[in-house]
C-alpha atoms as a PDB file:
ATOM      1  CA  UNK A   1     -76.399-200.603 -73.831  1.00  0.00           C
ATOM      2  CA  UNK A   2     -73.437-198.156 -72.775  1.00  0.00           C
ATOM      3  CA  UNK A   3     -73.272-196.771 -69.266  1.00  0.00           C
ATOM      4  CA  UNK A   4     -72.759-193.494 -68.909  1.00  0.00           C
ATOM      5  CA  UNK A   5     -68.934-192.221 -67.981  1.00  0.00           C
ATOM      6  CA  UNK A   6     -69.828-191.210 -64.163  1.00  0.00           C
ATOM      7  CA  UNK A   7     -71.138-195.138 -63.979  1.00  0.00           C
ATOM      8  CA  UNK A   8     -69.003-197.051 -65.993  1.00  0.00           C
ATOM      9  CA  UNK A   9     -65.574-198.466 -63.778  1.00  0.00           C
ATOM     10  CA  UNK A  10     -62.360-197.267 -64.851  1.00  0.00           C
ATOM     11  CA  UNK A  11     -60.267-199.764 -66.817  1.00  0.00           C
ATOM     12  CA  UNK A  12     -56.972-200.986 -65.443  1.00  0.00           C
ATOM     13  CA  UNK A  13     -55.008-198.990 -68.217  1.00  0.00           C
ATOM     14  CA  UNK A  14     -56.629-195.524 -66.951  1.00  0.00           C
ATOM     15  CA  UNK A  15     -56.068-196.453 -63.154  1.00  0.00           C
ATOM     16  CA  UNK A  16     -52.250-197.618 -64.115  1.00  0.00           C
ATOM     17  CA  UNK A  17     -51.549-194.472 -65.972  1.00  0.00           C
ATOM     18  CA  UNK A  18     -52.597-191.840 -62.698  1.00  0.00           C
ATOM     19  CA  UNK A  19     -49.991-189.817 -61.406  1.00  0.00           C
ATOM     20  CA  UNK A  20     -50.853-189.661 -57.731  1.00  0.00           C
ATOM     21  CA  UNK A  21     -50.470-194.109 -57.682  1.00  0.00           C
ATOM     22  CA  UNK A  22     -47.002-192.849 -58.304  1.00  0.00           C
ATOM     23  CA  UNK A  23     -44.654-195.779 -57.193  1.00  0.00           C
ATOM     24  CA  UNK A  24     -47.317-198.201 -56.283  1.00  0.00           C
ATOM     25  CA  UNK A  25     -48.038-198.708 -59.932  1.00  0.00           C
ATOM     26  CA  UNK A  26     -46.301-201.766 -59.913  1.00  0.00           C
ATOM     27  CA  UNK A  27     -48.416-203.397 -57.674  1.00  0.00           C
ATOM     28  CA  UNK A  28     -52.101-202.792 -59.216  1.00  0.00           C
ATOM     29  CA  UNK A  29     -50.092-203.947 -62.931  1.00  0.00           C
ATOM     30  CA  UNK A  30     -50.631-207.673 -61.993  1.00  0.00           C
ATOM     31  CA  UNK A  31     -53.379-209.061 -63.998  1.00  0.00           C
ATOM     32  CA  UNK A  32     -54.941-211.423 -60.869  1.00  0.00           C
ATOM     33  CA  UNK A  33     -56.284-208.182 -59.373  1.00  0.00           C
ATOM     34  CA  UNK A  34     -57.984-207.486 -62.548  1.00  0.00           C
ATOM     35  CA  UNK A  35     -59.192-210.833 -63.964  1.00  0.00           C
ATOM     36  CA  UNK A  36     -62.523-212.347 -63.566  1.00  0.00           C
ATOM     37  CA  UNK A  37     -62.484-215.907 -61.706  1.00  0.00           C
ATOM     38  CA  UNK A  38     -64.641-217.343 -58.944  1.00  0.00           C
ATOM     39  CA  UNK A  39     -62.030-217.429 -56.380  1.00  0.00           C
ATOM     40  CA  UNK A  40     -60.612-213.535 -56.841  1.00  0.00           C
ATOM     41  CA  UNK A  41     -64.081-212.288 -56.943  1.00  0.00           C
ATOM     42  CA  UNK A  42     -65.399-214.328 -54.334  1.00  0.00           C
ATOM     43  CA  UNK A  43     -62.769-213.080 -52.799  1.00  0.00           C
ATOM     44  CA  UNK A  44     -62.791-209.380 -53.387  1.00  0.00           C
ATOM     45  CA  UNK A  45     -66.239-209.296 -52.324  1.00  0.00           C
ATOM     46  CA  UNK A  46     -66.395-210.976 -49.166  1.00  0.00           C
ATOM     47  CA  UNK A  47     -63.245-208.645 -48.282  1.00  0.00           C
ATOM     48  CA  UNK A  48     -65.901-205.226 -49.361  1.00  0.00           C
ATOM     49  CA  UNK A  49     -68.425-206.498 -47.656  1.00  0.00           C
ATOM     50  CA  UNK A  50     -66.666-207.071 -44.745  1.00  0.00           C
ATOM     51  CA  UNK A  51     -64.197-204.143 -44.600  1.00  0.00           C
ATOM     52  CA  UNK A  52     -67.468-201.874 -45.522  1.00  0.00           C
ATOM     53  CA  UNK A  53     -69.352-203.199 -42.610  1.00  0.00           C
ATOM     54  CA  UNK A  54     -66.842-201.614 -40.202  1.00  0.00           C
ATOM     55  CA  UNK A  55     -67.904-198.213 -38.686  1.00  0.00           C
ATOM     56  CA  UNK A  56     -64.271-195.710 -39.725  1.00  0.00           C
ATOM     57  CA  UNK A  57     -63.189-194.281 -42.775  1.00  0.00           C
ATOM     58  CA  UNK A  58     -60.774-195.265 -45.282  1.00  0.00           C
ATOM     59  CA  UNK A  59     -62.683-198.068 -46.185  1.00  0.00           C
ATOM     60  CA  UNK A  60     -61.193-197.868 -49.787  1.00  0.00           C
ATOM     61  CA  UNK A  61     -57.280-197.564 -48.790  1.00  0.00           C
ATOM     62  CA  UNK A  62     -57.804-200.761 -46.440  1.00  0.00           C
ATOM     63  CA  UNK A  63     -59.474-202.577 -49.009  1.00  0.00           C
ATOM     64  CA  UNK A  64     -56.748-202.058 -51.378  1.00  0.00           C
ATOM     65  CA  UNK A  65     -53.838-203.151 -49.236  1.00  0.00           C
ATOM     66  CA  UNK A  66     -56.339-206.433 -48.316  1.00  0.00           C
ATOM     67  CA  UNK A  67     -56.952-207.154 -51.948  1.00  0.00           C
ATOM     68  CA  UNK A  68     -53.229-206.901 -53.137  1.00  0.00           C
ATOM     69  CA  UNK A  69     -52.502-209.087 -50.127  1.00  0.00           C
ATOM     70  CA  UNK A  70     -54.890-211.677 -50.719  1.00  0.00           C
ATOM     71  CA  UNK A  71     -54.884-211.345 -54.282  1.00  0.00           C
ATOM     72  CA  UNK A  72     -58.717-210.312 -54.399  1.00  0.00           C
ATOM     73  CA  UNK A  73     -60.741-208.932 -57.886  1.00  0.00           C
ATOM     74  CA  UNK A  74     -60.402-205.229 -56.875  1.00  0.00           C
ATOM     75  CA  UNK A  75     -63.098-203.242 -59.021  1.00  0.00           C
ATOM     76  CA  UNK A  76     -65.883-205.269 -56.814  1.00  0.00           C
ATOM     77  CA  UNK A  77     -64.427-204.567 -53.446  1.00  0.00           C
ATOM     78  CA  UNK A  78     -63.958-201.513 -53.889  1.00  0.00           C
ATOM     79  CA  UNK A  79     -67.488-201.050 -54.691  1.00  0.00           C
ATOM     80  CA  UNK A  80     -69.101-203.075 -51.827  1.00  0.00           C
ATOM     81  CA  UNK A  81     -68.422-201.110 -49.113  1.00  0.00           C
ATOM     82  CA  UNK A  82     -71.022-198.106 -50.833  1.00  0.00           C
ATOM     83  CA  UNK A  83     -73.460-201.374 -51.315  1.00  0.00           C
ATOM     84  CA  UNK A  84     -73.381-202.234 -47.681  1.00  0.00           C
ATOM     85  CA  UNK A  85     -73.237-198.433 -45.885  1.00  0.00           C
ATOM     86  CA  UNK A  86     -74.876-196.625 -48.403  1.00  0.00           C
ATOM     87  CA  UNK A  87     -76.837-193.995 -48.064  1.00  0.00           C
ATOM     88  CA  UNK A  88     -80.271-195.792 -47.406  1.00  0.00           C
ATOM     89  CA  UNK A  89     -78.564-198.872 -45.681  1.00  0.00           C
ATOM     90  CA  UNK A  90     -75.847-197.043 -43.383  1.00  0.00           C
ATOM     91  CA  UNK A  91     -78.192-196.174 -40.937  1.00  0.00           C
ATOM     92  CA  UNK A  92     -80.450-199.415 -39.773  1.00  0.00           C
ATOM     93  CA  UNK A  93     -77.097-201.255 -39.965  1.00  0.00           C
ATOM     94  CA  UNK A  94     -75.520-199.730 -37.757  1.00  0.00           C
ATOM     95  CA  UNK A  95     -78.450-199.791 -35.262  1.00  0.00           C
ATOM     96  CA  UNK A  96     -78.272-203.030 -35.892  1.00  0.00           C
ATOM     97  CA  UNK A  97     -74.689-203.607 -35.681  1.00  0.00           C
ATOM     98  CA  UNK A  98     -75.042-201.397 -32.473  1.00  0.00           C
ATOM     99  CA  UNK A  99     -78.212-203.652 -30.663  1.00  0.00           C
ATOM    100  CA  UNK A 100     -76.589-207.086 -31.821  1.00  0.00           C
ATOM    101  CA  UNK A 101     -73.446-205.695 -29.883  1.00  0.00           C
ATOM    102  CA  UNK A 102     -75.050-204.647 -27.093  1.00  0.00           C
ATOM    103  CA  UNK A 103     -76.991-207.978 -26.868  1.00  0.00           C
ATOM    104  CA  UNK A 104     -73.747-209.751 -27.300  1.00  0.00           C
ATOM    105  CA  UNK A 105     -71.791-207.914 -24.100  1.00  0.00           C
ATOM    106  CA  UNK A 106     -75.329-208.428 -22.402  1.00  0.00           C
ATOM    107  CA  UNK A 107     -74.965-212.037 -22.670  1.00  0.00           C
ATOM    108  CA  UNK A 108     -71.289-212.025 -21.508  1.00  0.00           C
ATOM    109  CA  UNK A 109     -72.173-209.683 -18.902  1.00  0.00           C
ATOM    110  CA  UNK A 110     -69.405-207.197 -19.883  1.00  0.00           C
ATOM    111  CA  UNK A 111     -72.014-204.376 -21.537  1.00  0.00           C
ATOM    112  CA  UNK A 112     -71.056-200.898 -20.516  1.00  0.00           C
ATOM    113  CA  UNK A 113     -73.465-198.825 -17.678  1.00  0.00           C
ATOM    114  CA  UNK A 114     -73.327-195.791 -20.127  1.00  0.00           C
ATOM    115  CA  UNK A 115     -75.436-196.416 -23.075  1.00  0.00           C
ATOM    116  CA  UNK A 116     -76.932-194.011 -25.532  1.00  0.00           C
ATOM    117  CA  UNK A 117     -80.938-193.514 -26.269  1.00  0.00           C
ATOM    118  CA  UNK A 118     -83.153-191.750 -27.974  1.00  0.00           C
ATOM    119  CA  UNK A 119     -83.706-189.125 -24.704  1.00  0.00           C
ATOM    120  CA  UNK A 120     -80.450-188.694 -24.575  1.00  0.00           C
ATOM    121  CA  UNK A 121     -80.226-187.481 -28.636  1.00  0.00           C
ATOM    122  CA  UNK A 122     -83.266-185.377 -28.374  1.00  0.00           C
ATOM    123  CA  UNK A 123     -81.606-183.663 -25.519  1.00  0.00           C
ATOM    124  CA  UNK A 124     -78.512-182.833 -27.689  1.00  0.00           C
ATOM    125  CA  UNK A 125     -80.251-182.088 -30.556  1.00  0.00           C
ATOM    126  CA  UNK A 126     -82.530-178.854 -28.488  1.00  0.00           C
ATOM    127  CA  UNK A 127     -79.171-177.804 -27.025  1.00  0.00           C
ATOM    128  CA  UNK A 128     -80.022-179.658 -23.193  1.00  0.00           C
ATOM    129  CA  UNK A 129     -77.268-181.174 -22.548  1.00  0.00           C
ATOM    130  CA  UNK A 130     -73.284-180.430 -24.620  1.00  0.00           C
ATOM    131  CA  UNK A 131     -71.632-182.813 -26.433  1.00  0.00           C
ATOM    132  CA  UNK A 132     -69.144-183.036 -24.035  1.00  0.00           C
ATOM    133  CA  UNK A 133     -71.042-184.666 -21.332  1.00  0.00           C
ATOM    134  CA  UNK A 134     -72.229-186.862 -24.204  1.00  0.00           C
ATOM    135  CA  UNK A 135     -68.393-187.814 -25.236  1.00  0.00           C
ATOM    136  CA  UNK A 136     -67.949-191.176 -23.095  1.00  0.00           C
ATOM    137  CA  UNK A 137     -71.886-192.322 -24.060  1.00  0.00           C
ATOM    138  CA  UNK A 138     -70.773-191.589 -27.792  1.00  0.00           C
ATOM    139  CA  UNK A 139     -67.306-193.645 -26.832  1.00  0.00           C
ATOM    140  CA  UNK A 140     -69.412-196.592 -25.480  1.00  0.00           C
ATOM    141  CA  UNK A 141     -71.798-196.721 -28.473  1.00  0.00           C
ATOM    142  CA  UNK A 142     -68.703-196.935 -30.999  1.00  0.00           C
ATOM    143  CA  UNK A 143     -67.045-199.585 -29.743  1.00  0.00           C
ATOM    144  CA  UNK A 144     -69.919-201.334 -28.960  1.00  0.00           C
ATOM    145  CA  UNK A 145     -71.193-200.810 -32.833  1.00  0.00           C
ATOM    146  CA  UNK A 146     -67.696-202.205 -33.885  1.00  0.00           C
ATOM    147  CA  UNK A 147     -68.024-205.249 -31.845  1.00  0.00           C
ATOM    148  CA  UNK A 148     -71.596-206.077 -33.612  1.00  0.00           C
ATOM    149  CA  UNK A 149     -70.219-204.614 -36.497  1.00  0.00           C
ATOM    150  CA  UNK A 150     -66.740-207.270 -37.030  1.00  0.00           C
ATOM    151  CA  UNK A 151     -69.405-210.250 -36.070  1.00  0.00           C
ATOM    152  CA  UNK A 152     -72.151-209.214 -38.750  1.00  0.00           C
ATOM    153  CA  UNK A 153     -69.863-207.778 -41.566  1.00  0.00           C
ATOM    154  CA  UNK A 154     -68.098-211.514 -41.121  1.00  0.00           C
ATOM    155  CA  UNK A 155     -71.060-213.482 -41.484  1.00  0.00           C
ATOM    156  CA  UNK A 156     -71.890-211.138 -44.389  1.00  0.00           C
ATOM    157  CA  UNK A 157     -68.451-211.991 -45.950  1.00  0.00           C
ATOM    158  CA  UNK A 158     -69.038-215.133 -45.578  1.00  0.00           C
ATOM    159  CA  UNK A 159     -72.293-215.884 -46.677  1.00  0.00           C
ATOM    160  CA  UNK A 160     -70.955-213.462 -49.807  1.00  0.00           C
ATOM    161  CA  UNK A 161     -68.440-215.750 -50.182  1.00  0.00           C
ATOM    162  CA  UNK A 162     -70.076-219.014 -50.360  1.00  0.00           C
ATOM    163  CA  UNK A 163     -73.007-217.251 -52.411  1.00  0.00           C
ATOM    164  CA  UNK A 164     -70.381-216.436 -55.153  1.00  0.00           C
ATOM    165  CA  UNK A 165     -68.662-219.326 -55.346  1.00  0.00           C
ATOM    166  CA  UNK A 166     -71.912-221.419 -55.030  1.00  0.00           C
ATOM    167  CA  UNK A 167     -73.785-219.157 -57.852  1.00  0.00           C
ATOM    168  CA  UNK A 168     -70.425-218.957 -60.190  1.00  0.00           C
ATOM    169  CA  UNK A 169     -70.763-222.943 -60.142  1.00  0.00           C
ATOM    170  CA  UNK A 170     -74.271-223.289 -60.674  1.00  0.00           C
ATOM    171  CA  UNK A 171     -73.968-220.519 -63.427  1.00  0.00           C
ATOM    172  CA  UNK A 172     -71.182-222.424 -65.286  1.00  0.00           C
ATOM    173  CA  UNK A 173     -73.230-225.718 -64.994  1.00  0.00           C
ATOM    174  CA  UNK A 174     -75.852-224.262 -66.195  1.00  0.00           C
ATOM    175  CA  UNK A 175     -74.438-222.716 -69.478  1.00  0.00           C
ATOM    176  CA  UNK A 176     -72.894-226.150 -69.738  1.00  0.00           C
ATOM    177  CA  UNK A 177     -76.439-227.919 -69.689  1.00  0.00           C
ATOM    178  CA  UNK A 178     -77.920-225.363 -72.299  1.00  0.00           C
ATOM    179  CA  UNK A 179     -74.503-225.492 -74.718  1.00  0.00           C
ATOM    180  CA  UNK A 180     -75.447-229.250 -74.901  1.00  0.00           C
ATOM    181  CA  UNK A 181     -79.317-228.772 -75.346  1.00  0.00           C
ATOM    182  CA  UNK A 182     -78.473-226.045 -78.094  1.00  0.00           C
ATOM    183  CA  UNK A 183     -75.851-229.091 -79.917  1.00  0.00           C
ATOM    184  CA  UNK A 184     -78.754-231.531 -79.339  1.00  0.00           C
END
């Protein structure tokens, strides 16, 4: 079964030959970025899940420079991000990302007097109070969304890390076990 064109990943040929890469070329020409093995996609998708679980954008430019650093399967971690914060998963994770965070400067007694709730949107949202007076509640919430954010998004790129590697093993052992079943 073919995919259509809007689904199907480009190929590194077709990314290599775009004009705006420009000088940078050189670096996405190196077949590790493109080849399929445990570690590099292990790798590549720990580093989308994790770089997608962080609430700013540019998610893709930071992922490439990570992936050409750490020599990570790029096609996957590029996609990740839009797994983790898309459209029907953006939202409860980053109320989650925002409670764990608040629960986590709770514990350490360092969680900011100004906090955001749902009173406080329903009076923005019928014009009661300006978004001005709502700028250092908004400023609170984000960094206190990042700080659940960097803990969750790394123990999603980790358990997406071991998961890979674990279920890339297990997959090769099994296709080992049914090649000799098949000979038997």
């Amino acid at each position: 079964m073919r995919l259509p064109a809007f689904l199907r990943l480009p190929r590194r040929e077709e990314i290599l030959k775009k004009r705006p890469l420009g000088r940078f070329t050189h670096y996405l020409a190196r077949s590790a970025y493109w080849h399929l093995h445990r570690r590099n996609v292990a790798k590549g998708a720990a580093i989308g899940v994790f770089i997608g679980s962080l609430p700013y954008f540019g998610h893709v430019a930071t992922i490439l420079v990570l992936c050409l650093w750490r020599r990570a399967y790029i096609p996957l971690a590029v996609i990740m991000p839009f797994i983790v914060t898309g459209p029907f998963t953006i939202v409860p994770f980053f109320y989650a990302s925002y409670q764990f965070g608040y629960w986590l400067l709770q514990r350490a007694h360092l969680a900011p007097a100004i906090t955001i709730h749902y009173a406080d949107i329903h009076r923005l949202v019928h014009g009661n109070i300006s978004l001005v007076s709502m700028g250092d509640r908004l400023w609170h919430a984000y960094w206190v969304t990042w700080i659940g954010s960097i803990i969750l998004g790394a123990a999603m790129a980790t358990i997406v890390y071991a998961g890979i590697m674990l279920g890339w093993r297990v997959w090769v052992h099994w296709r080992l076990h049914r090649r000799e079943q098949n000979r038997a």
